[in-house]
PDB file of N, CA and C in Angstrom:
ATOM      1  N   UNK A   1      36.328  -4.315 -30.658  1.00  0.00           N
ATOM      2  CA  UNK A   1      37.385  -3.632 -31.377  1.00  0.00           C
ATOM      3  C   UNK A   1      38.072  -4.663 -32.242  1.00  0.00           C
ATOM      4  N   UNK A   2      38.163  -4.312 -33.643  1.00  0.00           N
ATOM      5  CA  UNK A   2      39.145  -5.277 -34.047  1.00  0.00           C
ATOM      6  C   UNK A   2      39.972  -4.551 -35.247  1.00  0.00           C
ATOM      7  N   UNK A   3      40.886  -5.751 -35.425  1.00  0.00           N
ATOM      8  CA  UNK A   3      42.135  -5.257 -36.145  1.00  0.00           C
ATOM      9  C   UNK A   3      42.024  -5.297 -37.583  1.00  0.00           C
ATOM     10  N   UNK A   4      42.468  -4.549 -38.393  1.00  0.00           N
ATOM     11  CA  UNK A   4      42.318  -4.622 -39.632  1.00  0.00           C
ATOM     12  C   UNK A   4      41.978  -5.817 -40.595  1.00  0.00           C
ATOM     13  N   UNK A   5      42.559  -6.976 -40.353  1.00  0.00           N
ATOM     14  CA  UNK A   5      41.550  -8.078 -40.755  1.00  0.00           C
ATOM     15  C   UNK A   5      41.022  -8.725 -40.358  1.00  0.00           C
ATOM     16  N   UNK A   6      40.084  -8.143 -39.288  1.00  0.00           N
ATOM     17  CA  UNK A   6      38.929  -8.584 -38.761  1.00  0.00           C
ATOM     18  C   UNK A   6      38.962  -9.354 -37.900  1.00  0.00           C
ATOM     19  N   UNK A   7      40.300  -9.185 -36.845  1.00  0.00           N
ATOM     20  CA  UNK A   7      39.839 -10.419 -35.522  1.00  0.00           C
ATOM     21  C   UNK A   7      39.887  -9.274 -34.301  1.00  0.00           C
ATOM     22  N   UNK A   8      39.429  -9.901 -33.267  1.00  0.00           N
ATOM     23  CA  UNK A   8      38.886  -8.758 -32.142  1.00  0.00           C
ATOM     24  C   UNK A   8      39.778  -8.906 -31.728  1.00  0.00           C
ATOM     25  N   UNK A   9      40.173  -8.020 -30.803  1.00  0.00           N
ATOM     26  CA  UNK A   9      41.864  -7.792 -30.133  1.00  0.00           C
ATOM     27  C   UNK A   9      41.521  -6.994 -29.054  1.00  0.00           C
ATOM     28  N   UNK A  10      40.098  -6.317 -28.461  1.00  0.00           N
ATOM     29  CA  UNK A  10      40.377  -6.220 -27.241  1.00  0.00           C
ATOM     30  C   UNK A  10      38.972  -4.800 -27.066  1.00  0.00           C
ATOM     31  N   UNK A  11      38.816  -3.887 -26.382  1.00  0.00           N
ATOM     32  CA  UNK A  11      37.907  -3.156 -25.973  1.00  0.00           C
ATOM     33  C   UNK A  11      38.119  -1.329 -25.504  1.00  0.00           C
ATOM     34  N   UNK A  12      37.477  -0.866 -25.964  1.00  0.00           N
ATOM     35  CA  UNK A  12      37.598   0.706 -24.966  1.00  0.00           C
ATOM     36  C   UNK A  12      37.351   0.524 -23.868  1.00  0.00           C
ATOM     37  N   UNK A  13      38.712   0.580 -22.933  1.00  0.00           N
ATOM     38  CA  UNK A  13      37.772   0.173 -21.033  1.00  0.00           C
ATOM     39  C   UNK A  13      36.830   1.829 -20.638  1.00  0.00           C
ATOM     40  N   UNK A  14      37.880   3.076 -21.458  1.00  0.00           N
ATOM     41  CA  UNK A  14      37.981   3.834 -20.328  1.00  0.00           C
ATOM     42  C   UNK A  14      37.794   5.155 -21.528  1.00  0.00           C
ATOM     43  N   UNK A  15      37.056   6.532 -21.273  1.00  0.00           N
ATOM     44  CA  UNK A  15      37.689   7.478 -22.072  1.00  0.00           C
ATOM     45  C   UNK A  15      37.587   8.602 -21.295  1.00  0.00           C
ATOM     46  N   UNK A  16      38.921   9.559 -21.017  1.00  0.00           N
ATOM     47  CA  UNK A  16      38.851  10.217 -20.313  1.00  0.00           C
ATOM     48  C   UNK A  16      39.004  11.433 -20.974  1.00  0.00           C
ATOM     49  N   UNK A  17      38.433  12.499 -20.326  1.00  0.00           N
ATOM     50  CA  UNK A  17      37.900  13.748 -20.680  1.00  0.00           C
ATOM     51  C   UNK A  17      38.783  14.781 -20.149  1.00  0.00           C
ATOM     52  N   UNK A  18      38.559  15.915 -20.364  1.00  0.00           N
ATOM     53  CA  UNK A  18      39.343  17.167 -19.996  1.00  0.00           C
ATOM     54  C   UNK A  18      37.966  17.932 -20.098  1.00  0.00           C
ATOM     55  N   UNK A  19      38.373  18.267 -18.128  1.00  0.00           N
ATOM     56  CA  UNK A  19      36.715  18.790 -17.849  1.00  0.00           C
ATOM     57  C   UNK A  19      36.925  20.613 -17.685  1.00  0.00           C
ATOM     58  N   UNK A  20      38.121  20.941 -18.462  1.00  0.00           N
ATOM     59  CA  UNK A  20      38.058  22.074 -18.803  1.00  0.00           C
ATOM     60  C   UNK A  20      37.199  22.677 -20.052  1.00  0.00           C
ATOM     61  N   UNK A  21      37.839  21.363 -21.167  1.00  0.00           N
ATOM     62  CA  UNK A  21      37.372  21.915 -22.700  1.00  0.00           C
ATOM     63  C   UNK A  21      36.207  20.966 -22.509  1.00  0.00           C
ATOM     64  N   UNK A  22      35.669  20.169 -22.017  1.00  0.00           N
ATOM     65  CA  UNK A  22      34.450  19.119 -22.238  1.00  0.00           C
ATOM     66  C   UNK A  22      34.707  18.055 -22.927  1.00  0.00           C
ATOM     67  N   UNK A  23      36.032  17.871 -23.583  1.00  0.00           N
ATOM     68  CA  UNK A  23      36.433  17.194 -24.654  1.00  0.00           C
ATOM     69  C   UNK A  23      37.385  16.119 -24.560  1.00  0.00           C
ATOM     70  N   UNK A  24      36.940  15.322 -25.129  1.00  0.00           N
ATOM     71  CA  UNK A  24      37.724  13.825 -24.852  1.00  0.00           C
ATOM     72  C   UNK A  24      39.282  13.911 -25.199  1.00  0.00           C
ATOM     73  N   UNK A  25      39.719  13.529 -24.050  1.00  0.00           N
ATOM     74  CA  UNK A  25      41.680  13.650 -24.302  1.00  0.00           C
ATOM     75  C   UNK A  25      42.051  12.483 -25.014  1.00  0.00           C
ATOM     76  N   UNK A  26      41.647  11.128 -24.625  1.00  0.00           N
ATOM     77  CA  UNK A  26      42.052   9.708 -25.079  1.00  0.00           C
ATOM     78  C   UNK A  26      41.495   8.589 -24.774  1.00  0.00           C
ATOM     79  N   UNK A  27      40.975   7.611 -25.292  1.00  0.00           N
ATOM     80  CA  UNK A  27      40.074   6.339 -24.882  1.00  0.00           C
ATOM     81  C   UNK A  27      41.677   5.572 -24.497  1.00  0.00           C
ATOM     82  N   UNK A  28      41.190   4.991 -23.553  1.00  0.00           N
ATOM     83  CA  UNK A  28      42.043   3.684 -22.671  1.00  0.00           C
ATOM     84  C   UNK A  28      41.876   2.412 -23.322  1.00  0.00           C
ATOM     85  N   UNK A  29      41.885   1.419 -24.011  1.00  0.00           N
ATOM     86  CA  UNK A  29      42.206   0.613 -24.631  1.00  0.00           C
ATOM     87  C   UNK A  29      42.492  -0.817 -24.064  1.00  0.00           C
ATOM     88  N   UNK A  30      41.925  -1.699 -23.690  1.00  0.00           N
ATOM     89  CA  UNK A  30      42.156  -2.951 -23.323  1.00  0.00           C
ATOM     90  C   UNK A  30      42.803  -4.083 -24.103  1.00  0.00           C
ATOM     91  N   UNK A  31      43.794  -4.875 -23.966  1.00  0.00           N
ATOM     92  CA  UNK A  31      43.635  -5.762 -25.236  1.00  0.00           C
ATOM     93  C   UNK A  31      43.104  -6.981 -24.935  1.00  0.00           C
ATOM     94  N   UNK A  32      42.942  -7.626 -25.475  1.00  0.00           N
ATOM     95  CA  UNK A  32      42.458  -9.312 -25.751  1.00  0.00           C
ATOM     96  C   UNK A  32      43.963 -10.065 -24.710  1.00  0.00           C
ATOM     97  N   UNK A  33      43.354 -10.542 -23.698  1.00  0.00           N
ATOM     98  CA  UNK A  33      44.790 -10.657 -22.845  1.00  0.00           C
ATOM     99  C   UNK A  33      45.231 -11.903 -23.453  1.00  0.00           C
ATOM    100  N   UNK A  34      44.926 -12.839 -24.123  1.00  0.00           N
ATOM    101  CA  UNK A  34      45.434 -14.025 -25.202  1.00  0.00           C
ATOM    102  C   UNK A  34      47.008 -13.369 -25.590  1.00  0.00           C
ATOM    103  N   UNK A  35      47.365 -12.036 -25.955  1.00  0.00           N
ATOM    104  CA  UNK A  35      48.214 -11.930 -26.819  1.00  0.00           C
ATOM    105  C   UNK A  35      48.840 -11.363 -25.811  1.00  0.00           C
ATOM    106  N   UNK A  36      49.288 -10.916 -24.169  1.00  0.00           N
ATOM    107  CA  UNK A  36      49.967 -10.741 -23.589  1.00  0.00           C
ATOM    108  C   UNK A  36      50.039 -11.536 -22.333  1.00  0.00           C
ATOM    109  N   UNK A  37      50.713 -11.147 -21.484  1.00  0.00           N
ATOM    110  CA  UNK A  37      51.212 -12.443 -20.310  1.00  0.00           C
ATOM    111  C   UNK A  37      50.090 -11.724 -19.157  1.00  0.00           C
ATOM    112  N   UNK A  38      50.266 -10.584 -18.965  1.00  0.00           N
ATOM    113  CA  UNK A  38      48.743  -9.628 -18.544  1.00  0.00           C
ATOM    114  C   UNK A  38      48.449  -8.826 -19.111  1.00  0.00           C
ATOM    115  N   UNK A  39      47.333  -8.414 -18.155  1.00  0.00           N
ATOM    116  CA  UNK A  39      46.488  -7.360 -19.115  1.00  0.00           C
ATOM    117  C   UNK A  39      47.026  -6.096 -19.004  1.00  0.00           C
ATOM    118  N   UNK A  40      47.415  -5.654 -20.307  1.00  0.00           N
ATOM    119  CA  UNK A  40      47.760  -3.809 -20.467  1.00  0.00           C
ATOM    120  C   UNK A  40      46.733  -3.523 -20.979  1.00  0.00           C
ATOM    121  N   UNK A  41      47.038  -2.107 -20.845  1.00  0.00           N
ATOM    122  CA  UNK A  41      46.117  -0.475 -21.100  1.00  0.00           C
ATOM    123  C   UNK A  41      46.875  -0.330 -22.323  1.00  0.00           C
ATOM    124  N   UNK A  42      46.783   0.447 -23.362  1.00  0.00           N
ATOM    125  CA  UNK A  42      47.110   1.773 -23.742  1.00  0.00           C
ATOM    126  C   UNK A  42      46.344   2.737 -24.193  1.00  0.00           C
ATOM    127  N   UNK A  43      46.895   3.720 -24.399  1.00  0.00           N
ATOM    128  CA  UNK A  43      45.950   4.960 -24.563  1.00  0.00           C
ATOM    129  C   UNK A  43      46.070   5.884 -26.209  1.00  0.00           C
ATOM    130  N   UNK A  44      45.552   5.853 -26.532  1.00  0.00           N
ATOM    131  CA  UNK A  44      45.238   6.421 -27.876  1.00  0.00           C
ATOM    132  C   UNK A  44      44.069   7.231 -28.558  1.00  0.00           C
ATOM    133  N   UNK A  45      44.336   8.300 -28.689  1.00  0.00           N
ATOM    134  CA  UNK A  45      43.345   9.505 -29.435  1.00  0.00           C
ATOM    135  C   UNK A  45      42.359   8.771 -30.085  1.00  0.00           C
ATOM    136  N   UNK A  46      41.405   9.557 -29.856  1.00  0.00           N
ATOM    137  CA  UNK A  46      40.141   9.591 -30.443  1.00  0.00           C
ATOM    138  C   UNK A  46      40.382   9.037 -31.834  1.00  0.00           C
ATOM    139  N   UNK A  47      41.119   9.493 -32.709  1.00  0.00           N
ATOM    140  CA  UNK A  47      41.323   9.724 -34.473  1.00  0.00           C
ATOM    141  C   UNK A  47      42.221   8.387 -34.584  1.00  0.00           C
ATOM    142  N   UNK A  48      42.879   7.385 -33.657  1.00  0.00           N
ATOM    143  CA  UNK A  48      43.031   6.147 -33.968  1.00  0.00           C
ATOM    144  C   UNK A  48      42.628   4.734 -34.363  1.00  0.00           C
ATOM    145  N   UNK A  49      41.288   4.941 -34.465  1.00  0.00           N
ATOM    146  CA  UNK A  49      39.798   4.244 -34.070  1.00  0.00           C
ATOM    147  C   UNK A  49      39.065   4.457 -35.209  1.00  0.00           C
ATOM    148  N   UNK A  50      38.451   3.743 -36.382  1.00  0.00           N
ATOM    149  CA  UNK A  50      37.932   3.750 -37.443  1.00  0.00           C
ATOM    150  C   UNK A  50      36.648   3.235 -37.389  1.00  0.00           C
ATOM    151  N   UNK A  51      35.584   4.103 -38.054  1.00  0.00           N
ATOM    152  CA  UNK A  51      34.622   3.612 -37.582  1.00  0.00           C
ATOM    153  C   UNK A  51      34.758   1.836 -38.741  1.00  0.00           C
ATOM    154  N   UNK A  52      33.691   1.348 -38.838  1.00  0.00           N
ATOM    155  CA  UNK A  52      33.548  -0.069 -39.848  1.00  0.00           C
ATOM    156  C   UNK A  52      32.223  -0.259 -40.147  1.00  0.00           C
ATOM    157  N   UNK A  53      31.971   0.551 -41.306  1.00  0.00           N
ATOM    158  CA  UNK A  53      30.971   0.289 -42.037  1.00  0.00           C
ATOM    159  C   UNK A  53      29.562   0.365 -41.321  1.00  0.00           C
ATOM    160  N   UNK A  54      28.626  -0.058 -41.250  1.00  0.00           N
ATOM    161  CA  UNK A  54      27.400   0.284 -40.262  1.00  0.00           C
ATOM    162  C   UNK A  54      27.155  -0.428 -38.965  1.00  0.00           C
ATOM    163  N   UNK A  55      28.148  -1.116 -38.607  1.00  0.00           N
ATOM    164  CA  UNK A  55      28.621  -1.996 -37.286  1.00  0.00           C
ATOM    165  C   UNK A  55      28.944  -0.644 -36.557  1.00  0.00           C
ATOM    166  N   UNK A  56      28.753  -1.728 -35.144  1.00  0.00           N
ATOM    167  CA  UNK A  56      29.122  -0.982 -33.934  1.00  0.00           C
ATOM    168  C   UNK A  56      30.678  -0.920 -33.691  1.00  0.00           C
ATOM    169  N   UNK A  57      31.377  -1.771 -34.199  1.00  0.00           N
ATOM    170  CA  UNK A  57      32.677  -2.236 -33.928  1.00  0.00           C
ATOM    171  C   UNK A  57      33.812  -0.947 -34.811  1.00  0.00           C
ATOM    172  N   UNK A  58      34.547  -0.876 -34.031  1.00  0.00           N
ATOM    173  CA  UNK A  58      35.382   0.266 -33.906  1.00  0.00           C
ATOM    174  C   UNK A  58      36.674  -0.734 -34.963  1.00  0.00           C
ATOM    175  N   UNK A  59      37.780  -0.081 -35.694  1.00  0.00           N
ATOM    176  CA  UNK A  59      38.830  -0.483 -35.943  1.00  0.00           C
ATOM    177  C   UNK A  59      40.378  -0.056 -35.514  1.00  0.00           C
ATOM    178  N   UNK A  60      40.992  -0.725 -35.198  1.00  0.00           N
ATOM    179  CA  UNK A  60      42.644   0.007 -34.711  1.00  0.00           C
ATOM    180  C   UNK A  60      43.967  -0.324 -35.140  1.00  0.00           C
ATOM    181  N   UNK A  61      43.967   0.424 -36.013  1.00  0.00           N
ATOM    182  CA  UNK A  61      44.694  -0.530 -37.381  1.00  0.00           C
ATOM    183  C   UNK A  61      46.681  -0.745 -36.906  1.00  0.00           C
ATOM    184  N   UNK A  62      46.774  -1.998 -35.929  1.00  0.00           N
ATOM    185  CA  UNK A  62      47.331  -2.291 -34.873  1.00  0.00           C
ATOM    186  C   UNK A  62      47.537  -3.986 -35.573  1.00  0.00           C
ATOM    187  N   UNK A  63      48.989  -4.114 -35.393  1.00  0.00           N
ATOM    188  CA  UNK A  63      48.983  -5.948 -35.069  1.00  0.00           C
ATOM    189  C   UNK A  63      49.782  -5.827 -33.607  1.00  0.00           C
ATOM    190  N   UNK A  64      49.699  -7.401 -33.422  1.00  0.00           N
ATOM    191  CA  UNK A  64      50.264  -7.682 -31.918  1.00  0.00           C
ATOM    192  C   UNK A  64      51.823  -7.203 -32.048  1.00  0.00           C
ATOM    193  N   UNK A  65      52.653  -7.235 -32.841  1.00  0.00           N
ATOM    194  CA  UNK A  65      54.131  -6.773 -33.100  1.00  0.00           C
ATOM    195  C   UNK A  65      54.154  -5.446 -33.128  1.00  0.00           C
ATOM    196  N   UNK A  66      53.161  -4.485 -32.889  1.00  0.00           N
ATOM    197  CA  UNK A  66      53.264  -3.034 -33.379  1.00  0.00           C
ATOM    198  C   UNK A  66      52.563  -2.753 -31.649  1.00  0.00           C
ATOM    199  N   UNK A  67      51.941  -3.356 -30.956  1.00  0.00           N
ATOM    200  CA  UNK A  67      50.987  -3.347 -29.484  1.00  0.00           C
ATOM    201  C   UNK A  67      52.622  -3.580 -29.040  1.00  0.00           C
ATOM    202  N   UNK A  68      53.458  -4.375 -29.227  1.00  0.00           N
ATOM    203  CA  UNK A  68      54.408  -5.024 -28.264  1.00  0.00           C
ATOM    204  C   UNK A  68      55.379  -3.940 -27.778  1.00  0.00           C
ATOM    205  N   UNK A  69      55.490  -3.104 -28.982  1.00  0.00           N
ATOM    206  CA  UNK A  69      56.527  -1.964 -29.173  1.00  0.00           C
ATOM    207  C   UNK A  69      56.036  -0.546 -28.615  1.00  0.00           C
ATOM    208  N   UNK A  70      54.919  -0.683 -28.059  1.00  0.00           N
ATOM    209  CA  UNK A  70      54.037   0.419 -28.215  1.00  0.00           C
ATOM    210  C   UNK A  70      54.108   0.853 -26.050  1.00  0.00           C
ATOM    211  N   UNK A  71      53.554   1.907 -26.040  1.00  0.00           N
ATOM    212  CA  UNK A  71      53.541   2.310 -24.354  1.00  0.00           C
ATOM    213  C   UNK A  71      52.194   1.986 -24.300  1.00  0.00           C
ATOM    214  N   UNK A  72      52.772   1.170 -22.866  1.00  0.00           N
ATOM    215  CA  UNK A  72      51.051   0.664 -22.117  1.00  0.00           C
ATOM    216  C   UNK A  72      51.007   0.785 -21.065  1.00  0.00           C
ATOM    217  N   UNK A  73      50.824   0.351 -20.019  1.00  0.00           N
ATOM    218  CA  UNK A  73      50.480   0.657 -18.761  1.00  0.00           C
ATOM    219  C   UNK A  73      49.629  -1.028 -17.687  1.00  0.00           C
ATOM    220  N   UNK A  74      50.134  -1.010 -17.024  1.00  0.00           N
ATOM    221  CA  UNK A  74      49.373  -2.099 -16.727  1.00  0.00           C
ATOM    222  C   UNK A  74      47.934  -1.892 -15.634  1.00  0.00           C
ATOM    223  N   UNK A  75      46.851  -2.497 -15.773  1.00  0.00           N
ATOM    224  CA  UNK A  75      45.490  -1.945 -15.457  1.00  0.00           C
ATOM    225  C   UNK A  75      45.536  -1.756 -13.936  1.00  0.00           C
ATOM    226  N   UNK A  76      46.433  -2.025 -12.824  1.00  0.00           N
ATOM    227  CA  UNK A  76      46.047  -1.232 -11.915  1.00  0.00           C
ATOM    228  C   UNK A  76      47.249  -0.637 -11.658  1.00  0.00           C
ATOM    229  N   UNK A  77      47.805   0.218 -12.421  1.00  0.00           N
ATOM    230  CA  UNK A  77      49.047   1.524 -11.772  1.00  0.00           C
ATOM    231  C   UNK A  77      48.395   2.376 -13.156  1.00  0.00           C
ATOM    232  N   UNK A  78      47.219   3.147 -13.090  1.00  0.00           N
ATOM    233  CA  UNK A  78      47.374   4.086 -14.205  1.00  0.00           C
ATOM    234  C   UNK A  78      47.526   5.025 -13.736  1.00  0.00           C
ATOM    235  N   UNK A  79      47.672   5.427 -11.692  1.00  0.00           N
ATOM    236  CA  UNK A  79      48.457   6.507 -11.584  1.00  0.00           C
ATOM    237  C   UNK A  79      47.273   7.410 -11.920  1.00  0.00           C
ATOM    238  N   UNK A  80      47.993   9.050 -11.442  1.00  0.00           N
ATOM    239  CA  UNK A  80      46.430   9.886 -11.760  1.00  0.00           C
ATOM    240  C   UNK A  80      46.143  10.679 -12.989  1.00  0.00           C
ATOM    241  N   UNK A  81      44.760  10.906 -13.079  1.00  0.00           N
ATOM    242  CA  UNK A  81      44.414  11.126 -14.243  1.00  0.00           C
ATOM    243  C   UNK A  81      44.595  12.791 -14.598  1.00  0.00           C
ATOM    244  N   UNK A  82      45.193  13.575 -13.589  1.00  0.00           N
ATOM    245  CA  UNK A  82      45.651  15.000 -13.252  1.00  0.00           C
ATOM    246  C   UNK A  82      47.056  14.966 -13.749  1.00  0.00           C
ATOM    247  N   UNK A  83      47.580  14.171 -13.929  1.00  0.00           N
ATOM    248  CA  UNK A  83      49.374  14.360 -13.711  1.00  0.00           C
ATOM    249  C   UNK A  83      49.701  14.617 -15.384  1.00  0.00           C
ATOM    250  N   UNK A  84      50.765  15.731 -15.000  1.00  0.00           N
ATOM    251  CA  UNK A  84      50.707  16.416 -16.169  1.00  0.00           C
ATOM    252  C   UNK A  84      51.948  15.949 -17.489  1.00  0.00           C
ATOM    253  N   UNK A  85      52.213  14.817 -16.960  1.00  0.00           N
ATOM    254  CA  UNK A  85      52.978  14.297 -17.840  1.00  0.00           C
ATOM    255  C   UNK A  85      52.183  13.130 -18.014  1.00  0.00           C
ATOM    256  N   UNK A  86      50.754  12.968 -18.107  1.00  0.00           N
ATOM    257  CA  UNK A  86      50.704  11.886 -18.927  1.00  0.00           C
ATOM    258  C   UNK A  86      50.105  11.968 -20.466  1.00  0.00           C
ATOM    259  N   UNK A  87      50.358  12.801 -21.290  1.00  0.00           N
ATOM    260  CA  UNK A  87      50.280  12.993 -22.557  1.00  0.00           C
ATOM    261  C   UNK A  87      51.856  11.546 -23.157  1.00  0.00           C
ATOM    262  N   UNK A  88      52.432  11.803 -22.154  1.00  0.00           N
ATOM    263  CA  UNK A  88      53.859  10.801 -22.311  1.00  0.00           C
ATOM    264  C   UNK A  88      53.574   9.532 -22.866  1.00  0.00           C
ATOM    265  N   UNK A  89      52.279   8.889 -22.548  1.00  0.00           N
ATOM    266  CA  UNK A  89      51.882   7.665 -22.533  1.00  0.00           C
ATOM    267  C   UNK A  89      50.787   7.637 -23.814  1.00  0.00           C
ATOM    268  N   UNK A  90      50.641   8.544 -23.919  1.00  0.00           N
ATOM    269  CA  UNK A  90      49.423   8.062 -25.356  1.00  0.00           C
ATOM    270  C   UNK A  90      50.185   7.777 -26.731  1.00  0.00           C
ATOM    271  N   UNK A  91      49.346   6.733 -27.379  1.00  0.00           N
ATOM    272  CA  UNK A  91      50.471   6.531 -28.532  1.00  0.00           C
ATOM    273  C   UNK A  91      49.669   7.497 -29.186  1.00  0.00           C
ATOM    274  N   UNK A  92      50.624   7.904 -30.711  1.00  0.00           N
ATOM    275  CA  UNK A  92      50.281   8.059 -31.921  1.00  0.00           C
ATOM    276  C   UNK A  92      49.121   7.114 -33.129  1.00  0.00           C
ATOM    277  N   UNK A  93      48.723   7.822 -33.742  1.00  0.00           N
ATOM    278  CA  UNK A  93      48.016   6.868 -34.518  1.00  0.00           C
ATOM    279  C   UNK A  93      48.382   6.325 -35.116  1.00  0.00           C
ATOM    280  N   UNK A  94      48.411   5.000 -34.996  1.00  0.00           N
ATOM    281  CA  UNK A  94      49.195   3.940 -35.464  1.00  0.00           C
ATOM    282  C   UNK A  94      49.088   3.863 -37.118  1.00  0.00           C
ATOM    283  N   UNK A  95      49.774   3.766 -37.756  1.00  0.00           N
ATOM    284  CA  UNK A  95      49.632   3.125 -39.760  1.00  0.00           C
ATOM    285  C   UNK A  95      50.756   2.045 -39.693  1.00  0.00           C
ATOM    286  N   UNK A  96      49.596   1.027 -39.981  1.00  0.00           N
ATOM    287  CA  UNK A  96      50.600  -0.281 -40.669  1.00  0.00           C
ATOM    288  C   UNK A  96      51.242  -0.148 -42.265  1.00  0.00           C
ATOM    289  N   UNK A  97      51.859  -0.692 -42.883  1.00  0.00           N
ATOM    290  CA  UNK A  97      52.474  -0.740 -43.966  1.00  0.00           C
ATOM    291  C   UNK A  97      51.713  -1.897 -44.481  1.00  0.00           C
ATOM    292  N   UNK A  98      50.939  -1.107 -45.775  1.00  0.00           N
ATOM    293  CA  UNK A  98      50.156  -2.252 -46.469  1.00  0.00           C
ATOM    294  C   UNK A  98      50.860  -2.687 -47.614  1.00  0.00           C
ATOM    295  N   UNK A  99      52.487  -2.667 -47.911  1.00  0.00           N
ATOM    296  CA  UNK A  99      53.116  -3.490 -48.644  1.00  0.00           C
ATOM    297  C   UNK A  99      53.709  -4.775 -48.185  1.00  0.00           C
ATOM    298  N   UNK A 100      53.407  -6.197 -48.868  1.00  0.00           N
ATOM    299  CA  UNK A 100      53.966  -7.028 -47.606  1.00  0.00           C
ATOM    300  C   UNK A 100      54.660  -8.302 -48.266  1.00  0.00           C
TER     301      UNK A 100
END
């Protein structure tokens, strides 16, 4: 996974489904633990994630100051995957400001 100019920042651990509709609710998100003190989760829709050109590598158009501000979760309390308030925790799709 990497960030808009091209440095890797971390991985899809996890994508969990809704085994009603068959359909993916939100990929789980790892980051590059370099840029935090541990390792967080967060969770973000499918439509946050760009594909990149004919690479395998996904994009998440994310800096570490916009991850810092953002809801995460730390990798062992994600708590269950039934509980109906966790729509609470997924971010939005992130847009950076490309004026700078």
């Amino acid at each position: 996974m990497d960030s808009p100019c091209g440095k890797d920042i971390g991985k899809i651990k996890d994508l969990v489904f809704d085994m009603k509709t068959s359909k993916i609710q939100y990929a789980v998100f790892s980051i590059d633990p370099s840029w935090f003190s541990s390792e967080k989760l967060f969770a973000f829709a499918l439509t946050a994630f760009q594909a990149r050109g004919d690479s395998d590598n996904l994009t998440l158009n994310v800096d570490k100051g916009m991850l810092a501000s953002m809801k995460n979760f730390d990798a062992d309390k994600w708590g269950s995957l039934n509980d109906l308030n966790r729509a609470a925790f997924i971010n939005p799709v992130p847009t950076m400001s490309t004026s700078k």
